[in-house]
C-alpha atoms as a PDB file:
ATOM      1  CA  UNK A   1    -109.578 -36.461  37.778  1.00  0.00           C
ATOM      2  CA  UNK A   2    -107.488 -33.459  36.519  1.00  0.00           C
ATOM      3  CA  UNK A   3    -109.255 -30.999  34.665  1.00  0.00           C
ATOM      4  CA  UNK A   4    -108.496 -27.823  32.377  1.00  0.00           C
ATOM      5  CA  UNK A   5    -110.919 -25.872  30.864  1.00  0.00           C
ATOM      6  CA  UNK A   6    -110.626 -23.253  28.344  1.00  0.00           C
ATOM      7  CA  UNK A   7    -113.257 -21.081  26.209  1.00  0.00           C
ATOM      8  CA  UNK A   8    -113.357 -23.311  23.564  1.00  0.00           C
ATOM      9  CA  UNK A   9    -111.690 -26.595  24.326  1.00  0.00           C
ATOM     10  CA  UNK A  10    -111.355 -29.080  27.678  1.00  0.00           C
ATOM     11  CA  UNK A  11    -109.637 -31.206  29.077  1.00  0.00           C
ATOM     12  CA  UNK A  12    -110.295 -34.207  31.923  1.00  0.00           C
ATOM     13  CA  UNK A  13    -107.585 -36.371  32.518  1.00  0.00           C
ATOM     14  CA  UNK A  14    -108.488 -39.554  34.206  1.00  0.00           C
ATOM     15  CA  UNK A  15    -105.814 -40.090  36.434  1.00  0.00           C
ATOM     16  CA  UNK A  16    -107.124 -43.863  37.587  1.00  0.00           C
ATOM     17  CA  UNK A  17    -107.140 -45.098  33.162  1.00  0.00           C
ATOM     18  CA  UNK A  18    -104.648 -42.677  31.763  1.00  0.00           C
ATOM     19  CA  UNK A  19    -106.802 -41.589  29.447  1.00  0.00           C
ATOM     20  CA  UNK A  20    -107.144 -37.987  28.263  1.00  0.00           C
ATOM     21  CA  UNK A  21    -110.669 -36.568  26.967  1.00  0.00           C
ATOM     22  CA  UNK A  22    -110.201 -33.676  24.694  1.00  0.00           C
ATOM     23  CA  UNK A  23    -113.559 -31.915  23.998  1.00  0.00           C
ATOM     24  CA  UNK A  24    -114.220 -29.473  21.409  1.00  0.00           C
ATOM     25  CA  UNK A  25    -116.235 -26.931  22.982  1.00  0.00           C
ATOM     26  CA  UNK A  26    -117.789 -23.606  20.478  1.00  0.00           C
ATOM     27  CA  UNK A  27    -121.404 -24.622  20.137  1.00  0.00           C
ATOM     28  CA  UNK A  28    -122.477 -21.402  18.977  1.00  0.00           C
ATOM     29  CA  UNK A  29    -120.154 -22.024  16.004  1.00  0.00           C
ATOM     30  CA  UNK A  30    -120.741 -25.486  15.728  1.00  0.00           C
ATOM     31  CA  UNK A  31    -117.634 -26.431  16.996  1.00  0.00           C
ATOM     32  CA  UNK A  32    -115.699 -24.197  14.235  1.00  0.00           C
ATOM     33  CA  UNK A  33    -112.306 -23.375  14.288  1.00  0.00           C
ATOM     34  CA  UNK A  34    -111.470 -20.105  15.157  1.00  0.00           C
ATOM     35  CA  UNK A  35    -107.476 -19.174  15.216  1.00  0.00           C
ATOM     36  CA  UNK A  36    -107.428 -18.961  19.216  1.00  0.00           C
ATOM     37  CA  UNK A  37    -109.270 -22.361  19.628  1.00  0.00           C
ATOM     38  CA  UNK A  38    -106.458 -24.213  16.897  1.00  0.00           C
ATOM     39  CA  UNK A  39    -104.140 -22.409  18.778  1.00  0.00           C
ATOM     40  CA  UNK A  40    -105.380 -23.663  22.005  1.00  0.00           C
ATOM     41  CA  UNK A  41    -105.823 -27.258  20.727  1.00  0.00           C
ATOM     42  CA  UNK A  42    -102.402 -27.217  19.156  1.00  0.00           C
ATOM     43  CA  UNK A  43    -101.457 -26.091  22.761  1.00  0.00           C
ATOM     44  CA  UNK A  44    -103.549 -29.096  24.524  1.00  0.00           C
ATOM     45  CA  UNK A  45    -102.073 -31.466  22.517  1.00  0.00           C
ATOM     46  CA  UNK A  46     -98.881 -30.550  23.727  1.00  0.00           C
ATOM     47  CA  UNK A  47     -99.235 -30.074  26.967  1.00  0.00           C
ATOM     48  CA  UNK A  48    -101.041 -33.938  26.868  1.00  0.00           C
ATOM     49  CA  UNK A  49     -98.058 -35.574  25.315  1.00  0.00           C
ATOM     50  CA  UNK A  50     -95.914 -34.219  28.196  1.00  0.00           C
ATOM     51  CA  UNK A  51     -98.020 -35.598  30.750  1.00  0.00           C
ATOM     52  CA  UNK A  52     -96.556 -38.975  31.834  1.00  0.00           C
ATOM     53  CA  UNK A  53     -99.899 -39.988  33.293  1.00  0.00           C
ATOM     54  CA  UNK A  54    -101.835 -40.005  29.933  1.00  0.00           C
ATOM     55  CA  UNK A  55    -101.363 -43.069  27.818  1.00  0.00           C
ATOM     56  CA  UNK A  56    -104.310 -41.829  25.383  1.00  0.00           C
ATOM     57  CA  UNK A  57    -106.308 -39.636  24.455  1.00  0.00           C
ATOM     58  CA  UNK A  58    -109.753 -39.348  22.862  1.00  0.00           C
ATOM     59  CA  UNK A  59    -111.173 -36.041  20.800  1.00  0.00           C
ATOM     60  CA  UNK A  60    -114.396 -35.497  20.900  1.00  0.00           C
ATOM     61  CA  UNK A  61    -116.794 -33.090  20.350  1.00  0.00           C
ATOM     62  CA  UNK A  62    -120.023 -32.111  21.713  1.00  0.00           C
ATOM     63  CA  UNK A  63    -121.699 -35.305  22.972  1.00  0.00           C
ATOM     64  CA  UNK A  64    -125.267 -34.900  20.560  1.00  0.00           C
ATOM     65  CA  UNK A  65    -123.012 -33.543  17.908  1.00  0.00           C
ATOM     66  CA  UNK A  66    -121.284 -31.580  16.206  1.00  0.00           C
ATOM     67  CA  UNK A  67    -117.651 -33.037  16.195  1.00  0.00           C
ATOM     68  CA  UNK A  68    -116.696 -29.508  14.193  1.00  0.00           C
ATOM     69  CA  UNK A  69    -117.651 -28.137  11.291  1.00  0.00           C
ATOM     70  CA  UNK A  70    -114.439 -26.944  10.003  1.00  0.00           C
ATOM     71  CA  UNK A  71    -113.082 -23.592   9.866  1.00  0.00           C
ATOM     72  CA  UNK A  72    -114.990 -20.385  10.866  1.00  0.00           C
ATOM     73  CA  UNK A  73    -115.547 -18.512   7.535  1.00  0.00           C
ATOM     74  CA  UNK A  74    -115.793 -15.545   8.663  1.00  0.00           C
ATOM     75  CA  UNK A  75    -112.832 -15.140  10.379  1.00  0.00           C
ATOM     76  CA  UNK A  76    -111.109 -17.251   7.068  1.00  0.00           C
ATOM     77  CA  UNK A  77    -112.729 -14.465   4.904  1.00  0.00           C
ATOM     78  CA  UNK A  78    -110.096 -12.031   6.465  1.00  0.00           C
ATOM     79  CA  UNK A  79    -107.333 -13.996   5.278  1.00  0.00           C
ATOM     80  CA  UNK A  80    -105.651 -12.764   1.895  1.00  0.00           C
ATOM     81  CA  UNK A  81    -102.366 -15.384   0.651  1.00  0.00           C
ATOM     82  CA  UNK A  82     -99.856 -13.065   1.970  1.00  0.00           C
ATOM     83  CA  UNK A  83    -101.249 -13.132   5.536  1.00  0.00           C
ATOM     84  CA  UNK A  84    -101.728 -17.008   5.387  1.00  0.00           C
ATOM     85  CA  UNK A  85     -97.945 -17.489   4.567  1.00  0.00           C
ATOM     86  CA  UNK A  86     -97.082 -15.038   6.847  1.00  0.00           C
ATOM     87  CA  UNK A  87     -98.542 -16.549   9.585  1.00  0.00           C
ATOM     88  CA  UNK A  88     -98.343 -20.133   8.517  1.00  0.00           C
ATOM     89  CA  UNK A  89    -102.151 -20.571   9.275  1.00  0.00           C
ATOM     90  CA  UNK A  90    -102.941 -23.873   9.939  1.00  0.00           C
ATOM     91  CA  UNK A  91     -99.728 -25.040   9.973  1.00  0.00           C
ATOM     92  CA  UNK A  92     -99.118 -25.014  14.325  1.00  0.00           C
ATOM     93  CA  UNK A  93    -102.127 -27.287  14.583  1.00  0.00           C
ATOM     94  CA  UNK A  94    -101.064 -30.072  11.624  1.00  0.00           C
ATOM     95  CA  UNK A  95     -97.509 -29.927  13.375  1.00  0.00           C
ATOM     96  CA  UNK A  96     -99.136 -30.563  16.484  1.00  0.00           C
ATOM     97  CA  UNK A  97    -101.197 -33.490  15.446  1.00  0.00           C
ATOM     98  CA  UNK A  98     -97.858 -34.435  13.657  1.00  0.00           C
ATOM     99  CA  UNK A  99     -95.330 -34.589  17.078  1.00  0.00           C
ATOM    100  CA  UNK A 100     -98.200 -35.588  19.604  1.00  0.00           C
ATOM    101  CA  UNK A 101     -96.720 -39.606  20.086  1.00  0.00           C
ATOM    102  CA  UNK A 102     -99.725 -40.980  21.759  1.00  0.00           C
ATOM    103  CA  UNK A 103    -102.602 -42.927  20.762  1.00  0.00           C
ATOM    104  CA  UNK A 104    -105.333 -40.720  20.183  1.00  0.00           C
ATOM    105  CA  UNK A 105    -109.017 -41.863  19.060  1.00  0.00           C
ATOM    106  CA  UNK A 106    -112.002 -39.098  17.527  1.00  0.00           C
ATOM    107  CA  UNK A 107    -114.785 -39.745  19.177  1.00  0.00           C
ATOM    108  CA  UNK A 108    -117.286 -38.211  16.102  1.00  0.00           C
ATOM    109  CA  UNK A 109    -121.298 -37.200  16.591  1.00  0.00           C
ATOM    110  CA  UNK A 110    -122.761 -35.244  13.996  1.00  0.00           C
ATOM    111  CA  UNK A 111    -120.992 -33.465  11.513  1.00  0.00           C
ATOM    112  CA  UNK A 112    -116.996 -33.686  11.035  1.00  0.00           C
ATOM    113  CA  UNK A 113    -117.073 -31.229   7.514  1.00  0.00           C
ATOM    114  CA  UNK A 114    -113.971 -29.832   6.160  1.00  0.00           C
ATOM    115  CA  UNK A 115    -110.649 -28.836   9.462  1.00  0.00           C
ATOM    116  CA  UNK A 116    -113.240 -30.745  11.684  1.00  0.00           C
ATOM    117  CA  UNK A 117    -112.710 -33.922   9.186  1.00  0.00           C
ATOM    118  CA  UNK A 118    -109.207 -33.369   8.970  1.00  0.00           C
ATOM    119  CA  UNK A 119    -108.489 -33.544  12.307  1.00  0.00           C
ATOM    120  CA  UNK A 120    -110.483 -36.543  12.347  1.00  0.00           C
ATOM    121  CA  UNK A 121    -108.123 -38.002   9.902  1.00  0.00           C
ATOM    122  CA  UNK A 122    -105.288 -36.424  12.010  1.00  0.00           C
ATOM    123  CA  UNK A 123    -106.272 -39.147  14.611  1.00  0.00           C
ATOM    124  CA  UNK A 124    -104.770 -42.828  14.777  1.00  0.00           C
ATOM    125  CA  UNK A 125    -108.412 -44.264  15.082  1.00  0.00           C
ATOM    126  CA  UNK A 126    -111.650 -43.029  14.633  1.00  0.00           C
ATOM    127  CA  UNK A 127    -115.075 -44.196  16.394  1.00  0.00           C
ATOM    128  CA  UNK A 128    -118.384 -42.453  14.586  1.00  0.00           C
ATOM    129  CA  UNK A 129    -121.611 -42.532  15.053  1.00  0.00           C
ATOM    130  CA  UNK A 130    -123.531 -44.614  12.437  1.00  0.00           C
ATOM    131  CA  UNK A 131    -125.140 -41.608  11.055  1.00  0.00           C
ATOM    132  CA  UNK A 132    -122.431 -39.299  11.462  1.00  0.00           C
ATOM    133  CA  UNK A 133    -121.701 -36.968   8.617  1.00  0.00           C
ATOM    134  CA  UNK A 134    -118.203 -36.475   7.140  1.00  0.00           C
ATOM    135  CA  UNK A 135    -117.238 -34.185   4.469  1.00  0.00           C
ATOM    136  CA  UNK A 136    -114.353 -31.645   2.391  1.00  0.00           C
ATOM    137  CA  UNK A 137    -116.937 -29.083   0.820  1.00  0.00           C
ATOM    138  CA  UNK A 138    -114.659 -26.767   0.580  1.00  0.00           C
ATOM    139  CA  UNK A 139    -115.069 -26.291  -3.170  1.00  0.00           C
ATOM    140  CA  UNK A 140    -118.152 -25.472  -2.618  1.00  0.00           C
ATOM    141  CA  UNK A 141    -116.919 -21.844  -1.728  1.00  0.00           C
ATOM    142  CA  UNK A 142    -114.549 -22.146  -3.941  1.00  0.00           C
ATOM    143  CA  UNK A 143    -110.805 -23.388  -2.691  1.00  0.00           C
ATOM    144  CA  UNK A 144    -109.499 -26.728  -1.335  1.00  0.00           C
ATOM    145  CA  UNK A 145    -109.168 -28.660   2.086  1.00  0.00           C
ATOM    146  CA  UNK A 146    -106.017 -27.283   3.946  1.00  0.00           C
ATOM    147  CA  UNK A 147    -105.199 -29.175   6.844  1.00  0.00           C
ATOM    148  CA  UNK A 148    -104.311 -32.238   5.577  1.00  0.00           C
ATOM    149  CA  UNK A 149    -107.841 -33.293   3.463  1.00  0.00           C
ATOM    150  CA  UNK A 150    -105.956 -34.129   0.460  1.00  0.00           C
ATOM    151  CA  UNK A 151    -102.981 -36.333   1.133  1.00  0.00           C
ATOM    152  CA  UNK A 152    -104.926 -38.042   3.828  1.00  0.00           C
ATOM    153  CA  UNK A 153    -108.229 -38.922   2.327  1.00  0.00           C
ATOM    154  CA  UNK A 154    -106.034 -40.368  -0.834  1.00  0.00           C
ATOM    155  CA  UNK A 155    -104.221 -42.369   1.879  1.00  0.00           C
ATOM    156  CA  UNK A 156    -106.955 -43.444   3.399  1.00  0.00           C
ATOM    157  CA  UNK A 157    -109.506 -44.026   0.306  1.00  0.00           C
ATOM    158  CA  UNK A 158    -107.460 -44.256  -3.264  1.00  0.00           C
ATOM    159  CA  UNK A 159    -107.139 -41.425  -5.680  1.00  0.00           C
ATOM    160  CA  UNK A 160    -110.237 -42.282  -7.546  1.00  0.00           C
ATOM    161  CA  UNK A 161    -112.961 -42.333  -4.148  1.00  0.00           C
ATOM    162  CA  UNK A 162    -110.815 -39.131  -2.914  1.00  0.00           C
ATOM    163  CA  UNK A 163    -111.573 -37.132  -6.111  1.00  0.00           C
ATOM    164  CA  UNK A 164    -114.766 -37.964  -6.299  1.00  0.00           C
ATOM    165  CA  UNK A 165    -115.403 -36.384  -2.421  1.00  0.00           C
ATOM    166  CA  UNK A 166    -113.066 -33.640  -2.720  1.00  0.00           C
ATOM    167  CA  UNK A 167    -114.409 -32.356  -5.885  1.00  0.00           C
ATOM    168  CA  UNK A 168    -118.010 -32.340  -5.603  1.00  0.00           C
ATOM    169  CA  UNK A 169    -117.398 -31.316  -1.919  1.00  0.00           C
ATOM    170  CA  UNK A 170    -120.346 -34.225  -1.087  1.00  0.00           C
ATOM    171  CA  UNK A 171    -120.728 -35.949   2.317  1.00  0.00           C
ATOM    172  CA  UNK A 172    -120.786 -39.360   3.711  1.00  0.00           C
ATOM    173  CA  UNK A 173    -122.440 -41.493   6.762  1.00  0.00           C
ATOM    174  CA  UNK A 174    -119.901 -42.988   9.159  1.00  0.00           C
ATOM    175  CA  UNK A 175    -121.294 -46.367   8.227  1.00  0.00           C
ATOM    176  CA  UNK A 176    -120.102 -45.268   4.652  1.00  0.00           C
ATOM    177  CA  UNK A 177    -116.795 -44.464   5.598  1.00  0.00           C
ATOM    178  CA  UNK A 178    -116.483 -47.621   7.936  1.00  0.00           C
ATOM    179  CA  UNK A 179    -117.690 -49.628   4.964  1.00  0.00           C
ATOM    180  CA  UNK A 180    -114.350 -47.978   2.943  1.00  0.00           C
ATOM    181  CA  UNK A 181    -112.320 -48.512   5.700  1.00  0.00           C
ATOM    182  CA  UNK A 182    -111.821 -45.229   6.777  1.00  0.00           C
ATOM    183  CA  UNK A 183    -113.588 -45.220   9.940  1.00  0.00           C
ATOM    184  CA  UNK A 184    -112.853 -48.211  12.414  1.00  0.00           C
ATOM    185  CA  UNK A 185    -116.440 -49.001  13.989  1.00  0.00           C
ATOM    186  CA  UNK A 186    -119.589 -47.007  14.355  1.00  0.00           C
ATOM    187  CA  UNK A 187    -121.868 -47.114  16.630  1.00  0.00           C
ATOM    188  CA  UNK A 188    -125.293 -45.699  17.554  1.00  0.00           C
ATOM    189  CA  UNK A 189    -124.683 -41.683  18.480  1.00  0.00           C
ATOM    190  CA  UNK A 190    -125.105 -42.265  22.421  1.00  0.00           C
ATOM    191  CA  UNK A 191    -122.189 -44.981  22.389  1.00  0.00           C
ATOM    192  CA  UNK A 192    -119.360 -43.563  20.757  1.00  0.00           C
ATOM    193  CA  UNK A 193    -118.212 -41.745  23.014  1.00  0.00           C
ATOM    194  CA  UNK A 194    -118.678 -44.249  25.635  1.00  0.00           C
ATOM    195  CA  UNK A 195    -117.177 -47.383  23.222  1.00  0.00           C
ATOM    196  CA  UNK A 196    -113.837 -44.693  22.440  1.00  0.00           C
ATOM    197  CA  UNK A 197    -113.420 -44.105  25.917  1.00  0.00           C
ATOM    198  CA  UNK A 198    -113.364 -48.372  26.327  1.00  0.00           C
ATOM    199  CA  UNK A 199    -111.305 -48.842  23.399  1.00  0.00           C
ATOM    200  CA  UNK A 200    -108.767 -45.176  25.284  1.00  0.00           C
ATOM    201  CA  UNK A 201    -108.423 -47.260  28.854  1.00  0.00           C
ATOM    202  CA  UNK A 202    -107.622 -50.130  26.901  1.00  0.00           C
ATOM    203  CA  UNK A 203    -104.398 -49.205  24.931  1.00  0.00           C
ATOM    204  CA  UNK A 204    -103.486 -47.299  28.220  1.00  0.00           C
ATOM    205  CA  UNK A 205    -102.960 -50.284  29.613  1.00  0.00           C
ATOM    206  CA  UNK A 206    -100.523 -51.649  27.307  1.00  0.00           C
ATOM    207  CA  UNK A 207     -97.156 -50.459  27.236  1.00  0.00           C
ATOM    208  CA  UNK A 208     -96.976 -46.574  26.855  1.00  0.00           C
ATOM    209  CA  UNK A 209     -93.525 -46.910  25.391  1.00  0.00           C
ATOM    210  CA  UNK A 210     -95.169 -49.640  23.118  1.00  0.00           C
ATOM    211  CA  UNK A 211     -97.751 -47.939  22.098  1.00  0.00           C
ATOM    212  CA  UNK A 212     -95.286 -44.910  21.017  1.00  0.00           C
ATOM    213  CA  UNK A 213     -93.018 -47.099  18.947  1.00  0.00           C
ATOM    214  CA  UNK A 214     -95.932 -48.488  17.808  1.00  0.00           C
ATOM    215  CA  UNK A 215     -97.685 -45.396  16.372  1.00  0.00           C
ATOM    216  CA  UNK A 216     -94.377 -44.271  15.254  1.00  0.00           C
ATOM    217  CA  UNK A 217     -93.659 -47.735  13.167  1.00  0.00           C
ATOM    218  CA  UNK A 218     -97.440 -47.373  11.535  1.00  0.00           C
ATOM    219  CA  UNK A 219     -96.769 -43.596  10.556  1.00  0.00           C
ATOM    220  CA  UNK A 220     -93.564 -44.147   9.143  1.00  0.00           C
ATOM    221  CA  UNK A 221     -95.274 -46.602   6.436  1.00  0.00           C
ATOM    222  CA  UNK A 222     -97.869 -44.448   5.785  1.00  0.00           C
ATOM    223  CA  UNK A 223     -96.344 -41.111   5.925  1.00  0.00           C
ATOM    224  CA  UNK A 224     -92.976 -41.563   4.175  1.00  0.00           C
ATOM    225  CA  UNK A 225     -93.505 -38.748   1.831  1.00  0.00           C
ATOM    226  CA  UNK A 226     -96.475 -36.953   4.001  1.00  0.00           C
ATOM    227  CA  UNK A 227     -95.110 -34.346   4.431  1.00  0.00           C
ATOM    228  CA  UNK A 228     -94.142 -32.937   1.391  1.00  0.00           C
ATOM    229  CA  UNK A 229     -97.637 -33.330   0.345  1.00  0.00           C
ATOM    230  CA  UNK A 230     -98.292 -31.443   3.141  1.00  0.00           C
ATOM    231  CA  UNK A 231     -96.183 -28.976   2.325  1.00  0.00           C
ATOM    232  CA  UNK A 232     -97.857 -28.679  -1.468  1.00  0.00           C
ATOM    233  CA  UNK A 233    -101.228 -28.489  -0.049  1.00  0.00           C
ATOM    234  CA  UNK A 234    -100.750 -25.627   2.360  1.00  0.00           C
ATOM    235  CA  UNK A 235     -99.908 -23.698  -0.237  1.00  0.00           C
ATOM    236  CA  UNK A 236    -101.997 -24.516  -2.551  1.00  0.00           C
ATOM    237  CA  UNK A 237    -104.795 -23.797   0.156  1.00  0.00           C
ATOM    238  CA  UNK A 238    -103.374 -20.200   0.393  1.00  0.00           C
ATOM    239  CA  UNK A 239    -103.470 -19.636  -3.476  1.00  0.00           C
ATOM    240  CA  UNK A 240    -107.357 -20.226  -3.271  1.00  0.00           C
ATOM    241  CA  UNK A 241    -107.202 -17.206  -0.962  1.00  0.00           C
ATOM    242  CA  UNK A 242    -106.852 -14.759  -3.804  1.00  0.00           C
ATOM    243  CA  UNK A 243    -109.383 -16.665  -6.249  1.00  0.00           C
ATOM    244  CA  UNK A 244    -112.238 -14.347  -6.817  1.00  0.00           C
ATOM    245  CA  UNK A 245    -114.635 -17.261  -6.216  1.00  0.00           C
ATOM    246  CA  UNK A 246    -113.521 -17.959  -2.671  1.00  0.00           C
ATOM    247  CA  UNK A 247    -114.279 -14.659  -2.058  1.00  0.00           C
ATOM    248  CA  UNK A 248    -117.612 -14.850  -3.569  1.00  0.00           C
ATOM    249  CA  UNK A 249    -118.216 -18.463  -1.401  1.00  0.00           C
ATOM    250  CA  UNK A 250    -117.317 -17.173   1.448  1.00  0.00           C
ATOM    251  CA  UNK A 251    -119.511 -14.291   1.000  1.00  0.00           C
ATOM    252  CA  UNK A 252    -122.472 -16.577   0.113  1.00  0.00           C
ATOM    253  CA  UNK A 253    -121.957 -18.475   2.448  1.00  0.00           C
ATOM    254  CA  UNK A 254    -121.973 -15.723   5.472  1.00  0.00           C
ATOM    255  CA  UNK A 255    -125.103 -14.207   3.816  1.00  0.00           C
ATOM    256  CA  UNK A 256    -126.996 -17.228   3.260  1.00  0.00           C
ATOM    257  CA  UNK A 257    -126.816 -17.629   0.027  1.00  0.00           C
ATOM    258  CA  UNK A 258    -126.272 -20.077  -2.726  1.00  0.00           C
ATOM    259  CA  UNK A 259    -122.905 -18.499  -4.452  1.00  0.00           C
ATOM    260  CA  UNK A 260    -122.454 -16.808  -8.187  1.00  0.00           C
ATOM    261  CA  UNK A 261    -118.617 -18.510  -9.412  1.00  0.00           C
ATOM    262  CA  UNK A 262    -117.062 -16.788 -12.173  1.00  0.00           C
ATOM    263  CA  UNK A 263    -114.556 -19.156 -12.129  1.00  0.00           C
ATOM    264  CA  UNK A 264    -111.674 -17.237 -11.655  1.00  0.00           C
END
């Protein structure tokens, strides 16, 4: 077993099954994204897909839940448009989701809300617990999933069932979402991991250049024009970051408190 071990993400490679676990690891933050653990994941990822020995890889979070709950407002509420275009934010961790050529499988306990949902989606399969809870509430706080929420949740669901979630920012079970299609199985909380992890060592024994051409046969019909939608989102994403009303939602939401929109 090879290990690495960061702040706020690790890493056990199973040498013996090939398989990779990737574990989320910021409890105090629920699992949030801050920009040092997406640049540490986006790192991971590619250190993984260099790694002849892994054949696949399964994200997880922490093992009673969270899975992540999406971005760390208060380190988002320093972010003006400029900044976000001048650093690309979000953008090394999409792109590294985007190259990584290996089966990988979220493993999702508890809550997977807004970038912890999208990198959900980011995965080839996902496992969930049965009462798992999956969300985009970003409008809530007033601006729009930016790591990939809306081109792959109308992918995955329709226009029509993808509207309906991102716009009133509600949530939905994993049994839900495996009802729409959208999640592969669920399971009761104490055997996802343990059924991903089956499902990991079991497409690592197939053919690892299989499984690349594979994956890579599967994204091109589903992602033929991904990535210009991609492209439209991000910056849409950053426009919200001058709207008076994500200001005001992320200050409500940092103080506790249900937030005033003036709809600008």
């Amino acid at each position: 077993m090879t290990d690495r071990v960061s702040q706020d993400v690790q890493v056990k490679i199973d040498d013996a099954t090939g398989v990779a676990v990737v574990r989320l690891n910021r409890p105090a933050k629920r699992n949030a994204f801050s920009q040092a653990m997406i640049t540490e994941l986006a790192l991971v990822l590619d250190h993984l897909d260099e790694v002849d020995m892994v054949r696949a890889v399964v994200l997880a979070g922490s093992p009673d839940g969270p899975f992540c709950a999406g971005m760390d407002i208060k380190e988002l509420s320093q972010l003006s448009t400029a900044e976000a275009h001048r650093i690309q934010f979000l953008k090394n961790l999409t792109d590294a989701f985007a190259r990584f050529s290996k089966p990988i499988i979220a493993a999702v306990v508890g809550t997977a809300l807004g970038g912890g949902f999208e990198v959900a989606l980011a995965c080839d399969i996902i496992y969930a617990a049965e009462d798992a809870t999956f969300g985009l509430p970003e409008i809530k706080i007033g601006t729009i999933p930016g790591a990939g929420g809306t081109q792959r949740l109308t992918r995955a669901l329709g226009k029509h069932k993808a509207m309906e979630f991102i716009l009133t920012g509600d949530t939905a079970t994993g049994r839900e979402f495996e009802r729409l299609g959208l999640v592969s199985k669920v399971f009761p909380r104490q055997d996802v991991e343990v059924k991903a992890l089956a499902l990991a060592e079991k497409i690592a024994q197939r053919s690892a250049a299989g499984a690349r051409l594979a994956k890579q046969a599967i994204l091109a019909a589903e992602n033929s024009h991904l990535a210009a939608g991609m492209g439209a989102e991000r910056s849409l994403y950053y426009a919200t970051f001058s709207l008076e009303d994500f200001r005001e939602g992320q200050a409500a939401f940092l103080q506790k408190r249900a937030p005033v929109f003036r709809h600008a």
